[in-house]
C-alpha atoms as a PDB file:
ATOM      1  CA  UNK A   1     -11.957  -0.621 -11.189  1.00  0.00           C
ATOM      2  CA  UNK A   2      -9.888   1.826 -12.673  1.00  0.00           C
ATOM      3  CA  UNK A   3     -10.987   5.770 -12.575  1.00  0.00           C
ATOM      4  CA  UNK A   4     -11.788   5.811 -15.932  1.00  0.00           C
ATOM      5  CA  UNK A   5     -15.053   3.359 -16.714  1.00  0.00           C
ATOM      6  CA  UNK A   6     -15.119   0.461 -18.497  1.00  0.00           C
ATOM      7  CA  UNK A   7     -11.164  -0.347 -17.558  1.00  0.00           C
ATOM      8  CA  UNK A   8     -10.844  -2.957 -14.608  1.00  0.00           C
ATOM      9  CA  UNK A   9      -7.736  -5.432 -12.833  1.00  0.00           C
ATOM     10  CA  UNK A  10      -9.026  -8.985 -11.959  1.00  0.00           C
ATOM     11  CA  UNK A  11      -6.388 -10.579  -9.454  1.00  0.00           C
ATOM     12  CA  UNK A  12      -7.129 -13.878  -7.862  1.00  0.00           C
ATOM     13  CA  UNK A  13      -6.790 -14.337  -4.158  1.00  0.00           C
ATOM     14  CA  UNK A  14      -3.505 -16.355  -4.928  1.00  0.00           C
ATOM     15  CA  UNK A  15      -2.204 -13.574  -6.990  1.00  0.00           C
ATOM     16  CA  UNK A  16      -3.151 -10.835  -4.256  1.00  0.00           C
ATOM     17  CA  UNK A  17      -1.210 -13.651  -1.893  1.00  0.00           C
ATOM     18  CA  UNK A  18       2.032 -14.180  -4.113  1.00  0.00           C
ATOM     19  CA  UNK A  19       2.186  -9.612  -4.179  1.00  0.00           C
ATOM     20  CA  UNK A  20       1.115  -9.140  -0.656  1.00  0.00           C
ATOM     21  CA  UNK A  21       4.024 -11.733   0.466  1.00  0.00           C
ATOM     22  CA  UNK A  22       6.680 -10.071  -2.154  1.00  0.00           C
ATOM     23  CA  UNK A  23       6.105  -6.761  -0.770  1.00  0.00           C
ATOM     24  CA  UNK A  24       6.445  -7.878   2.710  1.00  0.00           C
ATOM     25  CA  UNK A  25       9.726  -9.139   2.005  1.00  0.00           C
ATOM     26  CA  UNK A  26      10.661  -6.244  -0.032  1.00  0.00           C
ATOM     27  CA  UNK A  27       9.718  -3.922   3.123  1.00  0.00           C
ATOM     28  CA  UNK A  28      11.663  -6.145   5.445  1.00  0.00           C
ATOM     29  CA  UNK A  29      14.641  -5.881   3.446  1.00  0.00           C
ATOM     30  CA  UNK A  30      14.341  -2.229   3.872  1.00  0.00           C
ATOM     31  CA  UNK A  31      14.413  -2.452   7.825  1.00  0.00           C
ATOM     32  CA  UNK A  32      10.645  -2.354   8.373  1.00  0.00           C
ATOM     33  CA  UNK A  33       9.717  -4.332  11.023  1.00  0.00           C
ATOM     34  CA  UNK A  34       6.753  -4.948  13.642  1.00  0.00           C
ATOM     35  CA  UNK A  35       5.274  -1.604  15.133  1.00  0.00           C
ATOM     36  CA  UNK A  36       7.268   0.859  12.290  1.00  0.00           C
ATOM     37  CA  UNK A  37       4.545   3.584  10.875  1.00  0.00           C
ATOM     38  CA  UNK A  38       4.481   3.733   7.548  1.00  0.00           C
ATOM     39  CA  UNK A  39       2.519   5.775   4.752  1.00  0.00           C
ATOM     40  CA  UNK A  40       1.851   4.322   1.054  1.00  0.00           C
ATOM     41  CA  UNK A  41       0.719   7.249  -1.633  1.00  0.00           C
ATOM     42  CA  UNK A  42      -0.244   5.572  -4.346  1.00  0.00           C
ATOM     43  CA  UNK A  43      -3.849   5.600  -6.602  1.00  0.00           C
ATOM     44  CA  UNK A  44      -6.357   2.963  -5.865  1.00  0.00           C
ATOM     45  CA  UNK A  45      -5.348  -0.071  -7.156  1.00  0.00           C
ATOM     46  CA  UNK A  46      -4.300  -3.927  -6.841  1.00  0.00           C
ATOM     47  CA  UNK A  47      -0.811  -2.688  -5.887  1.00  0.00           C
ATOM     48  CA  UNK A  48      -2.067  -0.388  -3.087  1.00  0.00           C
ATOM     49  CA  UNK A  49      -4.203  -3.709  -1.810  1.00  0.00           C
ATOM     50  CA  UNK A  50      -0.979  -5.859  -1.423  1.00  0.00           C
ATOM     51  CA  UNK A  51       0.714  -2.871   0.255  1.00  0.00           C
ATOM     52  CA  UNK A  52      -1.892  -2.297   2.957  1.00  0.00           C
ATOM     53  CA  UNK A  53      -1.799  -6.027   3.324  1.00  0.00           C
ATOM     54  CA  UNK A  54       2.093  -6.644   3.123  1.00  0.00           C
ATOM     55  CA  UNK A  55       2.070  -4.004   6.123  1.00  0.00           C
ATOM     56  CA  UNK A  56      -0.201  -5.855   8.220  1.00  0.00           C
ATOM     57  CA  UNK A  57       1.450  -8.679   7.746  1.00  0.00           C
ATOM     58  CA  UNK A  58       4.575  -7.815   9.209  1.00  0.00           C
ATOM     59  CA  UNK A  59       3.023  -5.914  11.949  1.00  0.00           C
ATOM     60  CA  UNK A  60       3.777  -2.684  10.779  1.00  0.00           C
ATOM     61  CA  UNK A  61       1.487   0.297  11.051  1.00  0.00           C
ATOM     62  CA  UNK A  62       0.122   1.418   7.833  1.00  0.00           C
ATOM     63  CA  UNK A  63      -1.553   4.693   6.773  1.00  0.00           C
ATOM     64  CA  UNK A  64      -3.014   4.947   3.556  1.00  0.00           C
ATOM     65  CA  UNK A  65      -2.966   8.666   1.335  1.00  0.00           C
ATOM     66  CA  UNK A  66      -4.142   8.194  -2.671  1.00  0.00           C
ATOM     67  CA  UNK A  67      -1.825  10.462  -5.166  1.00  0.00           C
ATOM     68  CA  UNK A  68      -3.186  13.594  -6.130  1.00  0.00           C
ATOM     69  CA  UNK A  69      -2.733  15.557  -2.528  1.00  0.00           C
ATOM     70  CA  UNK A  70      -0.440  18.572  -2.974  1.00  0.00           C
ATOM     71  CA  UNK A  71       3.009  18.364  -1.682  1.00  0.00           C
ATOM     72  CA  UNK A  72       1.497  20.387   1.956  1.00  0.00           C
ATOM     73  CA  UNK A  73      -1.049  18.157   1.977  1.00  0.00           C
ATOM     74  CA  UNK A  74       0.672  14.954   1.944  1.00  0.00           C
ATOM     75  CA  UNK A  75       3.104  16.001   4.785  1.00  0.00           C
ATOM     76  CA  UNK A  76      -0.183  16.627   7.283  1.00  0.00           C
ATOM     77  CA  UNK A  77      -1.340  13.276   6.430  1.00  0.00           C
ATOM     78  CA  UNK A  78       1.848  11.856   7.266  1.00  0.00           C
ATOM     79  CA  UNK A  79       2.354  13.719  10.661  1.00  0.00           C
ATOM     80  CA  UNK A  80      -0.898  12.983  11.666  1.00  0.00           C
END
């Protein structure tokens, strides 16, 4: 579901499968690779799913921070 009511994303586990796998390559073409730390900011959504997933896959660590910290904010999540 999306923040405001009423407005909702239906993906199928196949869909969720096809993203998750396209991200995972798209990270590993960026050098990520097995025990790398990395943060997705992003709102709550399908996309933020696949991410979390796409990191696992590959082995990499993942922290999750949803949009809408301030600029300060976002860097203590990070470094923690």
């Amino acid at each position: 579901e999306k923040d405001e009511p009423g407005e909702e994303v239906r993906v199928t586990y196949r869909e969720l499968l096809e993203l998750t796998c396209r991200l995972g390559n798209t990270l590993k073409r960026q050098g990520v690779k097995r025990g790398d730390r990395v943060t997705i900011y992003m709102p709550p959504c399908p996309l933020a799913v696949a991410s979390m997933l796409a990191c696992a896959r590959i082995g990499a660590v993942h922290a999750l921070v949803f949009a809408g910290f301030s600029a300060e904010s976002l860097a203590d999540r990070i470094r923690d």
